[in-house]
Protein backbone atom coordinates (compact mmCIF):
# COMPACT_ATOMS: atom_id res chain seq x y z
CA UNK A 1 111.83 123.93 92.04
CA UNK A 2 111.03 124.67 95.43
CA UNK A 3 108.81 122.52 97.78
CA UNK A 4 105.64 124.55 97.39
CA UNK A 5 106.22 124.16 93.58
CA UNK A 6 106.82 120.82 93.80
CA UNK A 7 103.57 120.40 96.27
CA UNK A 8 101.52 122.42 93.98
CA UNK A 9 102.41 120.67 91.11
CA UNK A 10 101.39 117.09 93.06
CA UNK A 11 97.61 118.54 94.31
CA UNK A 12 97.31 121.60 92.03
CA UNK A 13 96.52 125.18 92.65
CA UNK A 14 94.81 125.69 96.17
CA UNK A 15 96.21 123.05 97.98
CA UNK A 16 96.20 123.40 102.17
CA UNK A 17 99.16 122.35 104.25
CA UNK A 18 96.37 120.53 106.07
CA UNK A 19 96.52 118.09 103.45
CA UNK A 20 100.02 117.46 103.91
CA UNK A 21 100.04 114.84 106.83
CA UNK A 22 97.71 112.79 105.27
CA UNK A 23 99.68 112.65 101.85
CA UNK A 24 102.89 111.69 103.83
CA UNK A 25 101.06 108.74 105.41
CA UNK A 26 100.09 107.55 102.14
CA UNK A 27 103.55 108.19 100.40
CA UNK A 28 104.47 106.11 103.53
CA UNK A 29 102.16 103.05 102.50
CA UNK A 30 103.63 103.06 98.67
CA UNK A 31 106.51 103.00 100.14
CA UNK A 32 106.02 99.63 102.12
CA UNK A 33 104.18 98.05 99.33
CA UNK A 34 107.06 98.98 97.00
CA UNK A 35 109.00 97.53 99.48
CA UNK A 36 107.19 94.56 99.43
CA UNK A 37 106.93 94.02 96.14
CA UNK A 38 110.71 94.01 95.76
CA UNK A 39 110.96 91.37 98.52
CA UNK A 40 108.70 88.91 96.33
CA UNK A 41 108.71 89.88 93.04
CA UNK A 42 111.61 87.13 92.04
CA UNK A 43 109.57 84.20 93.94
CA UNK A 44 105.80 85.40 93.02
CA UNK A 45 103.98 82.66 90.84
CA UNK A 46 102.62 83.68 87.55
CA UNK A 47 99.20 85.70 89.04
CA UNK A 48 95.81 85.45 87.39
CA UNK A 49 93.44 87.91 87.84
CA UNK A 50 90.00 86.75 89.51
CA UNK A 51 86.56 88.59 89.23
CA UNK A 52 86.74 89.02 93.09
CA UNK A 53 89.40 90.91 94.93
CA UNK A 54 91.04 89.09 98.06
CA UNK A 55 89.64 89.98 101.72
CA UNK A 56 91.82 92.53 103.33
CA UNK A 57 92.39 90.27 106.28
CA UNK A 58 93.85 88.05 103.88
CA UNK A 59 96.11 90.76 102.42
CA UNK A 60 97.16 91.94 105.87
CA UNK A 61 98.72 88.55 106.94
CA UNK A 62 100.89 87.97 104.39
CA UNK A 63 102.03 91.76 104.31
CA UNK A 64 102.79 90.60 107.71
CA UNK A 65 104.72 87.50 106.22
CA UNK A 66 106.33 89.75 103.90
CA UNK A 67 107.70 92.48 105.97
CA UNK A 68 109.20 89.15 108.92
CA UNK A 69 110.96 87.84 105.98
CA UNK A 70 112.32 91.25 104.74
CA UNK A 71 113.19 92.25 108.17
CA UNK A 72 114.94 89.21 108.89
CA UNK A 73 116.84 88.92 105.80
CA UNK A 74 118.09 92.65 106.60
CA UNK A 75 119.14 91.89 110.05
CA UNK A 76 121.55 88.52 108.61
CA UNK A 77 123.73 91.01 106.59
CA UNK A 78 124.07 93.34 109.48
C-alpha cells in the first residue's frame, strides 16, 4: 500500500493534500487522549453517564492534571 492509497482509503476518492495538516493535528489529539486514557484507566472510578456533558474548562484542567502526572512519572524512570 502506498501512502496515497493508504490516504485515499482514510478520506476517499478526491481527497486534497490541503486536508492533510489538519488530519495530522487531529491524529495528534487521539493520540494524547489515548495517552491519557492509559495514564488513568487503572485508577478511574466506575463512570456514570449524565444527561449533560462536562464544561470544557472542566475537561481541560484535569487533561492538564493528567498529562503533569504522566510527565512526571516518565521523567522518575529516566
Amino acid at each position: 500500500m502506498t501512502p496515497k492509497d493508504f490516504v485515499t482509503e482514510l478520506f476517499g476518492e478526491g481527497w486534497k493534500p490541503s486536508q492533510l495538516p489538519s488530519f495530522l493535528d487531529a491524529l495528534k489529539g487521539w493520540h494524547e487522549d489515548s495517552q491519557r486514557y492509559y495514564a488513568i484507566r487503572d485508577f478511574a472510578k466506575k463512570l456514570e453517564w449524565d444527561t449533560d456533558p462536562r464544561d470544557r474548562r472542566e475537561c481541560h484542567k484535569f487533561d492538564d492534571l493528567v498529562d503533569a502526572k504522566r510527565f512526571e512519572h516518565d521523567l522518575d524512570e529516566n
